[in-house]
N, C-alpha and C. Protein backbone atom coordinates (compact mmCIF):
# COMPACT_ATOMS: atom_id res chain seq x y z
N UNK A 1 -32.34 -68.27 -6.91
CA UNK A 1 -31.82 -67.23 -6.05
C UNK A 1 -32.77 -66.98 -4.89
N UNK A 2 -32.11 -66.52 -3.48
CA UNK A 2 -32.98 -66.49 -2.61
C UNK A 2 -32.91 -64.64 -2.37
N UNK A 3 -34.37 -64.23 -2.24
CA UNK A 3 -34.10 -62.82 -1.69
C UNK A 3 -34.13 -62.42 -0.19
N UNK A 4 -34.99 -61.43 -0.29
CA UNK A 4 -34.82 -60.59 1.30
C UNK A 4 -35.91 -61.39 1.94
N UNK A 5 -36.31 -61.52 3.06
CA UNK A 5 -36.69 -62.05 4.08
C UNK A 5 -38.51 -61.25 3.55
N UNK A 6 -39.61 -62.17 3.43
CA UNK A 6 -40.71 -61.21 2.90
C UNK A 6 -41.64 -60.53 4.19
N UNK A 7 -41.31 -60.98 5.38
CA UNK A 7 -42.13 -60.79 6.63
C UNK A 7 -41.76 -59.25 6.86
N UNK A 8 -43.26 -58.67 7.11
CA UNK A 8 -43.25 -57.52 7.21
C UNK A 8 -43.27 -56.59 6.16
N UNK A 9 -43.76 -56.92 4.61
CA UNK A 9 -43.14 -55.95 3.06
C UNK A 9 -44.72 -55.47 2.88
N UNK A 10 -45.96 -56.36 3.32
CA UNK A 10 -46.89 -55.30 3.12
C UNK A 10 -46.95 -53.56 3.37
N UNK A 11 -47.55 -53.23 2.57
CA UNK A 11 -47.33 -51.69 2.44
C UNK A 11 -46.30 -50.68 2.55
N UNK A 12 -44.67 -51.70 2.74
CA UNK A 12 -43.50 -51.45 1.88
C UNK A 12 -43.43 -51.01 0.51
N UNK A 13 -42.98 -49.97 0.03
CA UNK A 13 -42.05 -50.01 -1.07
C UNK A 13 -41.04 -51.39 -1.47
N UNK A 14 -41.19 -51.23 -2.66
CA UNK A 14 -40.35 -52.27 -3.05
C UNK A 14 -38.84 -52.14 -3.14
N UNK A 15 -38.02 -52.92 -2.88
CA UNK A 15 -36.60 -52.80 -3.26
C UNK A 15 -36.22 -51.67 -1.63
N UNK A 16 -37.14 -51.99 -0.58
CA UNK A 16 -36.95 -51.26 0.61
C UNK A 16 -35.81 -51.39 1.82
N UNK A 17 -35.52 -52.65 1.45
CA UNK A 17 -34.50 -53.40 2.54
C UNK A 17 -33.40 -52.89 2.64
N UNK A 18 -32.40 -52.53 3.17
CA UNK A 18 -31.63 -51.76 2.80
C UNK A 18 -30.09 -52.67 3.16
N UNK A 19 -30.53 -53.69 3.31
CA UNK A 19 -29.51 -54.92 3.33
C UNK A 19 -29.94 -56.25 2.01
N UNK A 20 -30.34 -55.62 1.15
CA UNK A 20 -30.25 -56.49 -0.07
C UNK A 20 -29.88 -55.82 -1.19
N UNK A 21 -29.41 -56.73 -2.05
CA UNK A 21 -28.96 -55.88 -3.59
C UNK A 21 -30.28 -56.11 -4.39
N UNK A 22 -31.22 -55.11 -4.82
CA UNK A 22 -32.06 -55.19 -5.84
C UNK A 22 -31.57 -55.57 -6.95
N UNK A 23 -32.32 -55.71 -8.00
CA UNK A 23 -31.96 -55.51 -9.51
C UNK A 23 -32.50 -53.71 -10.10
N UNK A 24 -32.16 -52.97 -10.63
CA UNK A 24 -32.72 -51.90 -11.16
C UNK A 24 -33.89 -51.51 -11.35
N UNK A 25 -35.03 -52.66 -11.90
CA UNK A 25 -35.88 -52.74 -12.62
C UNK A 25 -37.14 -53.03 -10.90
N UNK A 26 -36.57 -53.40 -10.49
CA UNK A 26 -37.53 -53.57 -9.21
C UNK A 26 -37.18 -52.08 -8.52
N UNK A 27 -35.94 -51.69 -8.01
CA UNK A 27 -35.85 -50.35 -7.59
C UNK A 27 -36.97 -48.98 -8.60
N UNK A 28 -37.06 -49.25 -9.63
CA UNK A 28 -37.45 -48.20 -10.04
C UNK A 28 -38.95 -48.38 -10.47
N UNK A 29 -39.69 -49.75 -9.94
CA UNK A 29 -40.77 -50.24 -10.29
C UNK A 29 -42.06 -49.23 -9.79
N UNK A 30 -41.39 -48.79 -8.49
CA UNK A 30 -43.02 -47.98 -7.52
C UNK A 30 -43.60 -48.84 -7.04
N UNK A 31 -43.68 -50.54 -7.06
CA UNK A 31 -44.38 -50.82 -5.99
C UNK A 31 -44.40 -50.60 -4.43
N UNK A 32 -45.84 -51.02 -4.25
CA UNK A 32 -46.12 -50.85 -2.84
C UNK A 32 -46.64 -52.61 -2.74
N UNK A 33 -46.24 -53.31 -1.51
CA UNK A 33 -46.28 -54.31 -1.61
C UNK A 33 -47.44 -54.65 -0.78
N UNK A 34 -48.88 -55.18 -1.69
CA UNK A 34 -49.60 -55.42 -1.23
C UNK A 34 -50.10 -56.98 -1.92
N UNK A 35 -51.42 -57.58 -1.63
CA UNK A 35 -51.25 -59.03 -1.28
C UNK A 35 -51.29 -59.33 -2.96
N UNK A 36 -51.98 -58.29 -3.84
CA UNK A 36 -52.13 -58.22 -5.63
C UNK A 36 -50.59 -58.44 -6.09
N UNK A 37 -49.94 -57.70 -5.62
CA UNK A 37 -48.13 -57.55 -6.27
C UNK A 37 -47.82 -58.80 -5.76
N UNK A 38 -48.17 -58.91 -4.69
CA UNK A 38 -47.00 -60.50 -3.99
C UNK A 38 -47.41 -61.58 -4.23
N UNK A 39 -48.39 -61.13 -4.74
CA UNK A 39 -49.13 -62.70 -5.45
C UNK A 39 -48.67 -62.92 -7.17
N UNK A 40 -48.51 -62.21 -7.71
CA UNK A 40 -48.26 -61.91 -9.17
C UNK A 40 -46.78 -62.02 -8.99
N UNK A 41 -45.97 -61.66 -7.61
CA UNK A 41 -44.25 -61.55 -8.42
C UNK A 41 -43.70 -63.25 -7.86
N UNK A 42 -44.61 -63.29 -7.14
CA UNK A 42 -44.29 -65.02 -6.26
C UNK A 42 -44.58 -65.77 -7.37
N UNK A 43 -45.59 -65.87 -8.34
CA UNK A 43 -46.07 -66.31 -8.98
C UNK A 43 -45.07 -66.21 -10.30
N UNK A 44 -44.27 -65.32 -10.72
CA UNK A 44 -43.50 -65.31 -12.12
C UNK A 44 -42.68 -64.27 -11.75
N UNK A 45 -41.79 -64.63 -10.73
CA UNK A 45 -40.34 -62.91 -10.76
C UNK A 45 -40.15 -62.80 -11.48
N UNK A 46 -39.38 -63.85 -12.50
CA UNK A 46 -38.77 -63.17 -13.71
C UNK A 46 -39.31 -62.28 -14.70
N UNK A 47 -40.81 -62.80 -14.51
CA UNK A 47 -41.44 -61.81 -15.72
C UNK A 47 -42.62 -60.82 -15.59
N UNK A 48 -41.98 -60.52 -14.10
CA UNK A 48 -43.20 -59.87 -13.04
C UNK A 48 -43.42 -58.21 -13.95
N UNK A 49 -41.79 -58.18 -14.08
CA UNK A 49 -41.54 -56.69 -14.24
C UNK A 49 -41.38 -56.41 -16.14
N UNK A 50 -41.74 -55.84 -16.69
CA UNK A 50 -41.61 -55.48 -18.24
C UNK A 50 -39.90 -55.28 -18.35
N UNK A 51 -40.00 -54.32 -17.51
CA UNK A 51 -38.09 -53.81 -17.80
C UNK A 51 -36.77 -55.59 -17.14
N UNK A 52 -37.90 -56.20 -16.58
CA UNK A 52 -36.85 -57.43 -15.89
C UNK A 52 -36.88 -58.78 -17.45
N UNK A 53 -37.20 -58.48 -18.51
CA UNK A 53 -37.71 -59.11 -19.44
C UNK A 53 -36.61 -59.17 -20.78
């Protein structure tokens, strides 16, 4: 699956775009997207999140 476009998400909230469909579990995550998160969810989306599991 392809998502939202990532240019520009540093120090975004996550699930911020307001032209993509999140999943739940990212909407209600609280990230703030910095280079620690985008390295860890690039690295394993599927199992980035506990509740995405």
């Amino acid at each position: 699956m392809t998502g939202p476009n990532l240019h520009g998400v540093f120090g975004k909230p996550a699930a911020s775009n307001a032209d993509y469909k999140y999943s739940d579990a990212i909407k209600a995550s609280g990230i703030v997207w910095d280079a620690s998160h985008l390295d860890a969810w690039l690295a394993d989306p599927k199992n980035y999140l506990p509740a995405q599991r």
